[in-house]
N, C-alpha and C. Protein backbone atom coordinates (compact mmCIF):
# COMPACT_ATOMS: atom_id res chain seq x y z
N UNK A 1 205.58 -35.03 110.29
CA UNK A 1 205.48 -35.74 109.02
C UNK A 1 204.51 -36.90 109.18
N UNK A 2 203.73 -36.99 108.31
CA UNK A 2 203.03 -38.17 108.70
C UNK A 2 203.36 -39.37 107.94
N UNK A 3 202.82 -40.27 108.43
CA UNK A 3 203.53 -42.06 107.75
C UNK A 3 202.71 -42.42 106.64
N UNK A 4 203.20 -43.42 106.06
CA UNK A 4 202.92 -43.86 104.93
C UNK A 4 201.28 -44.38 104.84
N UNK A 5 200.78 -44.79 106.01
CA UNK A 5 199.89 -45.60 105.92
C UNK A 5 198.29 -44.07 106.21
N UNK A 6 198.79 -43.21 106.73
CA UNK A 6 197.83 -42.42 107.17
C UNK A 6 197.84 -41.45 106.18
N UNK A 7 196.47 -41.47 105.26
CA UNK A 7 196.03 -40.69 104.04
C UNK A 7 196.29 -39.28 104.62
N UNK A 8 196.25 -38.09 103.40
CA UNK A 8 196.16 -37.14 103.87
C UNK A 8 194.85 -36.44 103.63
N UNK A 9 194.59 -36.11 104.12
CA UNK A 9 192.62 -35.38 104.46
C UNK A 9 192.79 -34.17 103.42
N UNK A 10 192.61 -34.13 102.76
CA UNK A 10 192.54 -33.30 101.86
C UNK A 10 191.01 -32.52 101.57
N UNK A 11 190.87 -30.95 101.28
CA UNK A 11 189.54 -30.64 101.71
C UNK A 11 188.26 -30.68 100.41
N UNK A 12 187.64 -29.95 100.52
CA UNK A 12 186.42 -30.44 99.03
C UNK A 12 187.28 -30.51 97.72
N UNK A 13 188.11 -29.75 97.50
CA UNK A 13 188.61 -29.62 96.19
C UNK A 13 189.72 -30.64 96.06
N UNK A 14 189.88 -31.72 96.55
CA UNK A 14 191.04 -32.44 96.47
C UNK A 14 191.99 -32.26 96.23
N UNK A 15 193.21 -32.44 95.32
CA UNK A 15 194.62 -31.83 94.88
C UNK A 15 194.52 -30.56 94.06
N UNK A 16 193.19 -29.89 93.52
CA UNK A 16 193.04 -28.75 92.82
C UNK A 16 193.26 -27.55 93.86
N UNK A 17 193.38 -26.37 92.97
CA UNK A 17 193.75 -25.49 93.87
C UNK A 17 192.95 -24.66 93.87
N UNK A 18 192.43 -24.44 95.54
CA UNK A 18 190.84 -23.74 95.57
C UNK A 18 190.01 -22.14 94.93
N UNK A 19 191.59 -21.69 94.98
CA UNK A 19 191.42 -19.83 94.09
C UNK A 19 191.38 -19.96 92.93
N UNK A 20 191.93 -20.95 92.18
CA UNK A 20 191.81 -20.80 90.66
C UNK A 20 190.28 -21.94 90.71
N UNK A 21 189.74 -22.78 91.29
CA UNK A 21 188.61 -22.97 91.46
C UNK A 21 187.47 -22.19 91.24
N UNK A 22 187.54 -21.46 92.19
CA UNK A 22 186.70 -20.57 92.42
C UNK A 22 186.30 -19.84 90.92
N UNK A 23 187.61 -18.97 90.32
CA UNK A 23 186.90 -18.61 88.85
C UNK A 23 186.80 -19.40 88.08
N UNK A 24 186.34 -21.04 87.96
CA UNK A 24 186.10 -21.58 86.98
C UNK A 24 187.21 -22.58 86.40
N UNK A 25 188.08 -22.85 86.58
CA UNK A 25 188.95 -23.64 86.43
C UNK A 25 190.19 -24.68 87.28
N UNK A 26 190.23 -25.94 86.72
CA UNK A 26 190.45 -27.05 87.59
C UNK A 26 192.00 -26.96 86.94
N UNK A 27 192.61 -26.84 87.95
CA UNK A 27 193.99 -26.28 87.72
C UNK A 27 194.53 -27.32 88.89
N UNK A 28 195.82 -28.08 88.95
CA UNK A 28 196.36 -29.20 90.22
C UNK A 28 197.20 -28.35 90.62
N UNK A 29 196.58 -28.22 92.38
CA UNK A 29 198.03 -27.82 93.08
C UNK A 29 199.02 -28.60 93.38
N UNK A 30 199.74 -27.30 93.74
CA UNK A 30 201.43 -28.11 93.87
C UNK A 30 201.89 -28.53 95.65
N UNK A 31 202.30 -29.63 95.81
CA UNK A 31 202.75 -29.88 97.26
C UNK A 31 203.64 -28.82 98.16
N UNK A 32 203.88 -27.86 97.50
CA UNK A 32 205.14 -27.27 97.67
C UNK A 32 204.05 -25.60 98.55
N UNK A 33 202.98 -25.49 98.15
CA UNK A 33 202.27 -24.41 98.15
C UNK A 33 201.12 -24.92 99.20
N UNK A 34 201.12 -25.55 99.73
CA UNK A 34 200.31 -26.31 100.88
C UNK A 34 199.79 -25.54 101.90
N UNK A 35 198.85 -25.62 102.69
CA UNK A 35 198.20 -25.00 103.82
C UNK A 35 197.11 -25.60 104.07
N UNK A 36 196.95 -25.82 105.36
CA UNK A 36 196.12 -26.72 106.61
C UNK A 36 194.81 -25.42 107.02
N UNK A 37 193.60 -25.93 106.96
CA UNK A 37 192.46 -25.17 107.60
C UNK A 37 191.55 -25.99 107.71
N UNK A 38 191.33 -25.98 109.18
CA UNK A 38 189.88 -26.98 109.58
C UNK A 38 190.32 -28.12 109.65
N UNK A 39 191.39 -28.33 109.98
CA UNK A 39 191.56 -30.02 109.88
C UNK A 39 192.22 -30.87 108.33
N UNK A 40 192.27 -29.97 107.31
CA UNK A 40 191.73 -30.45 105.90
C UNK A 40 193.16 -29.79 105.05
N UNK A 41 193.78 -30.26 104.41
CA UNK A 41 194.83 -29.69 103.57
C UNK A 41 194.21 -29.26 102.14
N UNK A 42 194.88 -28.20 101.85
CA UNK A 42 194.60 -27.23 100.62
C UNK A 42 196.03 -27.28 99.96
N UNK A 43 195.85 -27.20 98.24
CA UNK A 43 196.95 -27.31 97.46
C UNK A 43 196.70 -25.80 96.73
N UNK A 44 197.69 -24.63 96.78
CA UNK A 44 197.39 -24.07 95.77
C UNK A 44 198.28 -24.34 94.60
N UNK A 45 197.88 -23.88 93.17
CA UNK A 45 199.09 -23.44 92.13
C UNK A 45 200.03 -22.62 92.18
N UNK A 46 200.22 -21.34 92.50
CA UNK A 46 201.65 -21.25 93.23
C UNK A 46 201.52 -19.77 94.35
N UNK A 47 202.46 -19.28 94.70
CA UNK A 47 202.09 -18.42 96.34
C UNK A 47 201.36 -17.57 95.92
N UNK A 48 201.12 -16.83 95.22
CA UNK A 48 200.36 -15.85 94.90
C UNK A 48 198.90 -16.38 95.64
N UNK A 49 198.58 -17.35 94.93
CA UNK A 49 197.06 -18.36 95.33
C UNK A 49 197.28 -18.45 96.71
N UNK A 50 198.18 -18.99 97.35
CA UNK A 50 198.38 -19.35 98.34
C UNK A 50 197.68 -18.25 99.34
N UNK A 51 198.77 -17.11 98.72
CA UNK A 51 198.80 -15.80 100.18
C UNK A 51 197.27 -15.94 99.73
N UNK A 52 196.93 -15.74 99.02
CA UNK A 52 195.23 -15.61 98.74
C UNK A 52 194.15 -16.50 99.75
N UNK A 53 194.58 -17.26 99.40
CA UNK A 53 193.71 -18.28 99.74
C UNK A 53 193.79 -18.42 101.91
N UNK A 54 195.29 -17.82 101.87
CA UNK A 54 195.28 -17.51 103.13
C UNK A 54 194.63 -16.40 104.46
N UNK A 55 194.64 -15.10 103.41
CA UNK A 55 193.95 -14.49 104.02
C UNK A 55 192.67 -14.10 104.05
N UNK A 56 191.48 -15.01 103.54
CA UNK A 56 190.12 -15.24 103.35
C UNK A 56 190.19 -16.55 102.69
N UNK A 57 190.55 -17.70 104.01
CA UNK A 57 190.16 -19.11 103.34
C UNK A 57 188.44 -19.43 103.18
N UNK A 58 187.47 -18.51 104.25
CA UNK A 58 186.10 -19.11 104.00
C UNK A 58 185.39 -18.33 103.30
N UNK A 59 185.91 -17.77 102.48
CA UNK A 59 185.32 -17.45 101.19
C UNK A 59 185.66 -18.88 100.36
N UNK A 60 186.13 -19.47 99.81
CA UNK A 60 186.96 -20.75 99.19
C UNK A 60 186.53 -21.96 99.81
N UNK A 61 186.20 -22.12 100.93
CA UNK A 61 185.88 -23.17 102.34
C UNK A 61 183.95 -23.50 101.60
N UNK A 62 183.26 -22.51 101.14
CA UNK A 62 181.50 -22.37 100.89
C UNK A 62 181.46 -23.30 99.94
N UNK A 63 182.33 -23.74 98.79
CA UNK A 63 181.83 -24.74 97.96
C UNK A 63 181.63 -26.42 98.43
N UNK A 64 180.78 -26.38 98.12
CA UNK A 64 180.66 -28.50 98.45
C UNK A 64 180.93 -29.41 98.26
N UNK A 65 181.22 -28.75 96.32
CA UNK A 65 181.75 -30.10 95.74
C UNK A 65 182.45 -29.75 94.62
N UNK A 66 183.55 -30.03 93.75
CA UNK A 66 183.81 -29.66 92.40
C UNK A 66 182.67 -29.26 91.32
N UNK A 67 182.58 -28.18 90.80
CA UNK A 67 181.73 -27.86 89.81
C UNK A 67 182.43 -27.07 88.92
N UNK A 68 182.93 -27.35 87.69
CA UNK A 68 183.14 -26.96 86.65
C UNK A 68 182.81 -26.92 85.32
N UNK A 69 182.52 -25.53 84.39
CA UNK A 69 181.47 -25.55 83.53
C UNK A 69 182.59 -26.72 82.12
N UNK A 70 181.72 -27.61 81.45
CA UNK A 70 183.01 -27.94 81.01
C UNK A 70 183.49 -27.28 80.09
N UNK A 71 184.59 -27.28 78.86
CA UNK A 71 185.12 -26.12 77.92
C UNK A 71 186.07 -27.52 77.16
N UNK A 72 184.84 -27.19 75.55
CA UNK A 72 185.09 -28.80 74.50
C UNK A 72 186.32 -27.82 73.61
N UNK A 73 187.06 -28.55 73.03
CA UNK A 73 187.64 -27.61 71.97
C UNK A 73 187.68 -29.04 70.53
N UNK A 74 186.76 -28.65 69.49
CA UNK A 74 187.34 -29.64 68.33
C UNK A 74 187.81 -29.21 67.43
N UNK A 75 188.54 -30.18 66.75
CA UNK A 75 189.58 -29.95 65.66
C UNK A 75 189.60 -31.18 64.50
N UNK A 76 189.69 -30.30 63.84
CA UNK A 76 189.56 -31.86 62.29
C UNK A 76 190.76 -32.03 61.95
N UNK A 77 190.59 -32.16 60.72
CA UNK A 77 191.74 -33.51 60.06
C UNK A 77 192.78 -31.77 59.35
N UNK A 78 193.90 -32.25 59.75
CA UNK A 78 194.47 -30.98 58.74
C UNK A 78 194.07 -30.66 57.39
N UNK A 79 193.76 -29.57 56.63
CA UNK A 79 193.48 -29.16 55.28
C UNK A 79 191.94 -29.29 55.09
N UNK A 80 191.39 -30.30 56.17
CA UNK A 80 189.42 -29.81 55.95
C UNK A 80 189.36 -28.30 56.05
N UNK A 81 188.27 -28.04 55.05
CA UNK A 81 187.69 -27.13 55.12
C UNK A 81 188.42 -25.54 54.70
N UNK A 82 189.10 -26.56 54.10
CA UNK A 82 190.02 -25.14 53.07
C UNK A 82 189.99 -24.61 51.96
N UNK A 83 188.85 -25.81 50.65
CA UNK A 83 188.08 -25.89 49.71
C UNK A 83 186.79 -25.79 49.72
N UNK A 84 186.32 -25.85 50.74
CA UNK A 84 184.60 -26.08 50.77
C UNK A 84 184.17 -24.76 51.11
């Protein structure tokens, strides 16, 4: 267990979880779904990701930095655009 004062090294993707990364979306893993490679802790969203991410972590390991395309959604005022 480590102590309070010593951060945890977490790897490029920080608390996101690196398989749902990968296709495009920034999804937070869960503490509970955890796994260590290279020195560096990985969060997935839940085991499925996990076993994934376990048995071909350096496929997942090649990215450098967070890159996500972004995705806007707008919405107006209720009842615009119901007359016009």
């Amino acid at each position: 267990m480590q102590e309070e004062d010593d951060p945890i090294q977490f790897g490029f993707c920080e608390k996101y979880c690196p398989v749902v990364l990968n296709e495009g979306w920034l999804v937070r893993g869960k503490d509970t779904f955890e796994c260590g490679v290279l020195g560096r802790r990985f969060r997935c969203f839940e085991e499925k990701e996990l076993n994934t991410f376990k048995q071909n972590p350096g496929q997942y390991l090649d990215k450098k930095k967070l890159t996500v395309p972004p995705r806007i959604l707008f919405m107006g005022v209720r009842g615009v655009g119901l007359r016009t």
